[in-house]
Protein backbone atom coordinates (compact mmCIF):
# COMPACT_ATOMS: atom_id res chain seq x y z
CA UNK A 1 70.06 -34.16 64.60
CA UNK A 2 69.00 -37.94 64.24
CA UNK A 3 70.03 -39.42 60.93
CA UNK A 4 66.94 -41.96 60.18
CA UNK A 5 67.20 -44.93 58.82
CA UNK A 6 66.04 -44.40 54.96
CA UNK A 7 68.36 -41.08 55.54
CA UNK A 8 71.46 -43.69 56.11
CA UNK A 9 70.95 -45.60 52.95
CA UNK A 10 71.67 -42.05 50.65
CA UNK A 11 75.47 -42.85 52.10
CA UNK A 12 76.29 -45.70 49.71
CA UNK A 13 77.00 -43.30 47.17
CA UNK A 14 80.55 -42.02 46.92
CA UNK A 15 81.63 -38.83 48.01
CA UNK A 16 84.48 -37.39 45.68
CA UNK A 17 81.85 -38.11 42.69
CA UNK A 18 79.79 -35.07 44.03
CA UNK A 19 82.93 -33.27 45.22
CA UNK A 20 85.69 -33.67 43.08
CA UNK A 21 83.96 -34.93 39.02
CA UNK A 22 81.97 -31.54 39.23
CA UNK A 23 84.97 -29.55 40.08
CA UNK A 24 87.58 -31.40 37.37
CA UNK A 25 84.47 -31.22 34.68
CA UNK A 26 84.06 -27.89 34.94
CA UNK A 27 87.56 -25.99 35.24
CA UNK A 28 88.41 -28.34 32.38
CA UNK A 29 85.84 -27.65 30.20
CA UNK A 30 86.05 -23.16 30.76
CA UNK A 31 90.27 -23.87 30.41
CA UNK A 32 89.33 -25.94 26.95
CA UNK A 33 87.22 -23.24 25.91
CA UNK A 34 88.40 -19.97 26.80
CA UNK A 35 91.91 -21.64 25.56
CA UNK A 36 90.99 -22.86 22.36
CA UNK A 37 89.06 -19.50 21.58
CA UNK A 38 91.99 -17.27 22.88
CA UNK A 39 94.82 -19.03 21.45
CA UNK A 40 93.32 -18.89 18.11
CA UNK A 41 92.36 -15.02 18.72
CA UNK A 42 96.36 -14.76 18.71
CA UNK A 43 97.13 -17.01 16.23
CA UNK A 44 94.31 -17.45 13.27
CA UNK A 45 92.11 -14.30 14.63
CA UNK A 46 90.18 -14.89 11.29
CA UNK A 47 88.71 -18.23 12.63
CA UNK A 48 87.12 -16.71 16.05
CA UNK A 49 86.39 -13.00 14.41
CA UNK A 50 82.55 -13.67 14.46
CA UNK A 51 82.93 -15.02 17.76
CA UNK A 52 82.02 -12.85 20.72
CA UNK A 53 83.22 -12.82 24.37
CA UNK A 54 79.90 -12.95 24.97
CA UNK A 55 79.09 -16.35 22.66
CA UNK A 56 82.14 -18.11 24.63
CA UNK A 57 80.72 -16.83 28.34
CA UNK A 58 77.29 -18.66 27.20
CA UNK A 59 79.15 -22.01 25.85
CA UNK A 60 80.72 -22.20 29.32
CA UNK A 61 77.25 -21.46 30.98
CA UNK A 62 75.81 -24.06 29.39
CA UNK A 63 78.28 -26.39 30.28
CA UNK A 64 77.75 -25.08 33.42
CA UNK A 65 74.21 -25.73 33.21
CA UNK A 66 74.10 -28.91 31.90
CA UNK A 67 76.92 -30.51 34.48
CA UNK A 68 74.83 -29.05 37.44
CA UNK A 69 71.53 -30.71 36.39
CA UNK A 70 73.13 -33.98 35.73
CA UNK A 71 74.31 -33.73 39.42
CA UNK A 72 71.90 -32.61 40.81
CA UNK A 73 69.36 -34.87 39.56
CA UNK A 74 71.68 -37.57 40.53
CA UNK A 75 71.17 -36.77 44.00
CA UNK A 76 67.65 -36.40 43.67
CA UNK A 77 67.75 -40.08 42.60
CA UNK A 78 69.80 -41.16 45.93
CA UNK A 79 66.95 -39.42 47.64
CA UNK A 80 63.97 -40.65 46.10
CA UNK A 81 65.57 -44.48 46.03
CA UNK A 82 65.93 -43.91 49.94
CA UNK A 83 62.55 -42.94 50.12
CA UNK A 84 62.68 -39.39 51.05
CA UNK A 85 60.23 -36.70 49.46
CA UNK A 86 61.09 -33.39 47.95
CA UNK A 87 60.55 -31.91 51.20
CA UNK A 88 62.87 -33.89 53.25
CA UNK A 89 65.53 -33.16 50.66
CA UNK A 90 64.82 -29.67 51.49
CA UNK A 91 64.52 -30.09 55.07
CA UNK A 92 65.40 -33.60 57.33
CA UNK A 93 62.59 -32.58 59.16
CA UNK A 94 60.03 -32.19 56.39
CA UNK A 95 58.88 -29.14 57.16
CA UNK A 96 60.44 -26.62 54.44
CA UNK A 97 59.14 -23.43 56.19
CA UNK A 98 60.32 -24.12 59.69
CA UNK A 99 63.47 -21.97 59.88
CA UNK A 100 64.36 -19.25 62.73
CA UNK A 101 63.94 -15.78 60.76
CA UNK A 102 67.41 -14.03 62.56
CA UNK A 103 69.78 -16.90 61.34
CA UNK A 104 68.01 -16.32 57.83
CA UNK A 105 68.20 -12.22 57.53
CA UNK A 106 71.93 -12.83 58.77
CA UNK A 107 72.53 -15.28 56.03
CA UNK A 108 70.94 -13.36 53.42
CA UNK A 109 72.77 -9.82 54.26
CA UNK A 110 75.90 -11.58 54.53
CA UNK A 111 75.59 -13.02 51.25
CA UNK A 112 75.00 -9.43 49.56
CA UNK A 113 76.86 -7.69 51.92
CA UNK A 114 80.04 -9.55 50.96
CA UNK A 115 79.29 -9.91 46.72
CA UNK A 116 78.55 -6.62 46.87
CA UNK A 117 81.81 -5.44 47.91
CA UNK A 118 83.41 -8.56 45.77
CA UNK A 119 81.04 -6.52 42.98
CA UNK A 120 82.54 -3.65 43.85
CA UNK A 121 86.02 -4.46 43.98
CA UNK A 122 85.87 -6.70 40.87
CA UNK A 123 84.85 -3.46 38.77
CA UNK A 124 87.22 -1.19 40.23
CA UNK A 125 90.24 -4.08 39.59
CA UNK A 126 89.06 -5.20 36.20
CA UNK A 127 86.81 -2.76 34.33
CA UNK A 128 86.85 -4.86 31.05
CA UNK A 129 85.26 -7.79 33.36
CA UNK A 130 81.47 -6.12 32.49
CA UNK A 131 81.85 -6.97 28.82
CA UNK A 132 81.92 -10.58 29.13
CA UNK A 133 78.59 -11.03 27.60
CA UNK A 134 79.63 -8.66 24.67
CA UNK A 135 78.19 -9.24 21.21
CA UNK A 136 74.91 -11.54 23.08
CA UNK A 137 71.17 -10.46 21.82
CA UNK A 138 68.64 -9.33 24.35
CA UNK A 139 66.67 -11.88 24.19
CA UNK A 140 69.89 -14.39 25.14
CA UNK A 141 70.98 -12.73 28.00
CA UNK A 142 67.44 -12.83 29.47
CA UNK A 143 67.03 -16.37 29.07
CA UNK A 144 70.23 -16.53 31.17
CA UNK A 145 69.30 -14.36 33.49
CA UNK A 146 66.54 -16.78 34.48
CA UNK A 147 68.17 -19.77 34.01
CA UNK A 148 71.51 -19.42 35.52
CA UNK A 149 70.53 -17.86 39.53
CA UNK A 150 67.37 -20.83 39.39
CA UNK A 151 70.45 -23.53 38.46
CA UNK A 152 73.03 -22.44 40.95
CA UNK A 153 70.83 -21.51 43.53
CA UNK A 154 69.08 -25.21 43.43
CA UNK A 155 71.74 -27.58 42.52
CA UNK A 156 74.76 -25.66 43.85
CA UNK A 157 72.53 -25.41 47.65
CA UNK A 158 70.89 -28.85 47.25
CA UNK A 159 74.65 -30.84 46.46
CA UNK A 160 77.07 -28.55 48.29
CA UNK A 161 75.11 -27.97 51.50
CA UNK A 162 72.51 -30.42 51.84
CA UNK A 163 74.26 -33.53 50.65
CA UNK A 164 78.22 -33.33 50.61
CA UNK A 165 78.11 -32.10 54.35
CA UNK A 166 75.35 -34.53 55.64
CA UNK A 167 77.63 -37.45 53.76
CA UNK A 168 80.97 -36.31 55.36
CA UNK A 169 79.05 -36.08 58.78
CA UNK A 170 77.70 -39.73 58.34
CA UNK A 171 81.18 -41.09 57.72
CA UNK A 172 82.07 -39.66 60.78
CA UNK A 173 84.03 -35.90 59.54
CA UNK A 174 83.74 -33.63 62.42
CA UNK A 175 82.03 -30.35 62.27
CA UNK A 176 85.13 -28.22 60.75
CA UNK A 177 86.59 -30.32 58.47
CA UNK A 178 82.84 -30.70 57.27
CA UNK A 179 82.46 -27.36 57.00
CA UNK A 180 86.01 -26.50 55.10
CA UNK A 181 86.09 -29.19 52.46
CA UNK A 182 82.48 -28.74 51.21
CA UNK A 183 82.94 -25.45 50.73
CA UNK A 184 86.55 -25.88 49.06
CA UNK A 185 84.84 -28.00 46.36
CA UNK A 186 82.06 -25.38 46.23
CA UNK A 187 84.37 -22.82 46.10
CA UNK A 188 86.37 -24.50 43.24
CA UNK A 189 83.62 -25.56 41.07
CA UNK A 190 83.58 -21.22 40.30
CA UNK A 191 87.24 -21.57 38.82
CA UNK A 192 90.27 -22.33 40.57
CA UNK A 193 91.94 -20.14 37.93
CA UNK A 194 90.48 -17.34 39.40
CA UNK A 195 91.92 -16.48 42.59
CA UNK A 196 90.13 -13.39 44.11
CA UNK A 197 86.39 -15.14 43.11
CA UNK A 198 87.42 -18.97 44.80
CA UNK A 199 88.16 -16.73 47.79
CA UNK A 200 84.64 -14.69 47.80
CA UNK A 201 83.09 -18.36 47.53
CA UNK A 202 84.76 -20.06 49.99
CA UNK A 203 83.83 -17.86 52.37
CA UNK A 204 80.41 -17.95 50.83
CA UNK A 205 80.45 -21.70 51.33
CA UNK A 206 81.54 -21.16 55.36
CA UNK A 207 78.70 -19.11 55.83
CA UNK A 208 76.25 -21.23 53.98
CA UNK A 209 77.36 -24.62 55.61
CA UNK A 210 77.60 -23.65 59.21
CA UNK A 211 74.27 -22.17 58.37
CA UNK A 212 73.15 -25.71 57.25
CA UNK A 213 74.42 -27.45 59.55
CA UNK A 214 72.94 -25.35 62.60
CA UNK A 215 69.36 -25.07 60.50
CA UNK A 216 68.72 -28.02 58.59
CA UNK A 217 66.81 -25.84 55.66
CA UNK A 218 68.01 -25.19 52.34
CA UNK A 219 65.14 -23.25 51.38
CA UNK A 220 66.52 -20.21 52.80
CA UNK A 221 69.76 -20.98 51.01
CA UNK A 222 68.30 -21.55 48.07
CA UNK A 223 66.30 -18.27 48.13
CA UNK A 224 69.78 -16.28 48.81
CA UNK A 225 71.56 -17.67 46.37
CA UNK A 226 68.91 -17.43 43.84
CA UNK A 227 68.75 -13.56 44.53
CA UNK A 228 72.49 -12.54 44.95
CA UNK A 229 73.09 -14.40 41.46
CA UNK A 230 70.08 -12.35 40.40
CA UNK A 231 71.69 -9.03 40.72
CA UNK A 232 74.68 -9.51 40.22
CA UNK A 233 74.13 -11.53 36.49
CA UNK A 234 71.93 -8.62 35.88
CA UNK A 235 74.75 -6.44 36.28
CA UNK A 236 77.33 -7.64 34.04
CA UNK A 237 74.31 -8.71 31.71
CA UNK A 238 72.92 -5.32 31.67
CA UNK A 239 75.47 -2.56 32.72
């Protein structure tokens, strides 16, 4: 694919602050909280009694939340300052529904294909992992049911696929490194603490770059990723 010219300019920005600050923001900030709250559940359980799993899961989604937006927005602004519309941050090519249906139905079964069994495995390993919105109203949990899959599926798709890979490949990264170290920071950006899920994402991010980088759309991305983080919130949310 041609690079243009206004597409060139979004490369003055730094790399490791879209790849790396996300990642050390937000490990930091779910160690600082689950730690705080579970150290003093062993030592002062008085403090954190009318504190629910569930209240501690939303603090770190909104952390979540909030860090994605601010990055994501940043990127819009490298965009828009190059000149670029909406569209073209979607798609190079400007045209967000030109994608080949077959790559697309492949990327979107292998997405629920493999969080499915990930699902699967994750209930049959750790049973207690469906109460981690314990103690949350209704009303709570729905308002992160919409907010959470409509954040990930547009920041996480518009920083990790569209503009991390297309910045590596204008320094000059070849296709595999490309391809491995975007979606090692996407990967880690879910917890590095947690082994068995920074696997399930990695191999998330493979799939979802190579699809990228073959495809140029992230609108297809973005629609997976909206709908696997659908269902599967919904699940622990709900079960």
């Amino acid at each position: 694919m041609v690079i243009s010219q206004k597409q060139q300019y979004v490369t003055k920005s730094r790399i490791w602050v879209y790849a790396v600050l996300p990642v050390l923001i937000l490990n930091l900030g779910s160690l600082l909280t689950y730690g705080l709250y579970y150290s003093l559940y062993y030592i002062q359980p008085e403090m954190v009694s009318r504190i629910t799993t569930g209240a501690v899961r939303a603090a770190t989604d909104i952390l979540i939340f909030i860090v994605e937006w601010i990055f994501a927005i940043s990127v819009i602004g490298h965009y828009r300052s190059a000149g670029l519309s909406i569209k073209q941050m979607l798609a190079p090519h400007g045209d967000i529904s030109r994608f080949r249906w077959l790559p697309s139905t492949i990327l979107f079964a292998s997405w629920n294909l493999l969080f499915a069994l990930y699902m699967l495995a994750l209930g049959k390993l750790y049973p207690a992992v469906t109460d981690v919105y314990q103690g949350l109203p209704f009303g709570v949990r729905l308002i992160q049911l919409t907010l959470i899959p409509i954040t990930a599926a547009f920041c996480e798709e518009l920083i990790w696929r569209g503009y991390i890979p297309t910045q590596m490949e204008l320094r000059g990264y070849r296709y595999w490194p490309v391809v491995l170290l975007s979606s090692l920071s996407f990967a880690a950006i879910h917890g590095v603490f947690l082994p068995d899920k920074l696997l399930v994402t990695f191999l998330l991010g493979i799939i979802s770059t190579v699809y990228y980088l073959k495809e140029r759309n992230l609108v297809p991305l973005m629609l997976t990723h909206w709908f696997v983080d659908l269902w599967s919130f919904g699940l622990f949310m709900f079960s």
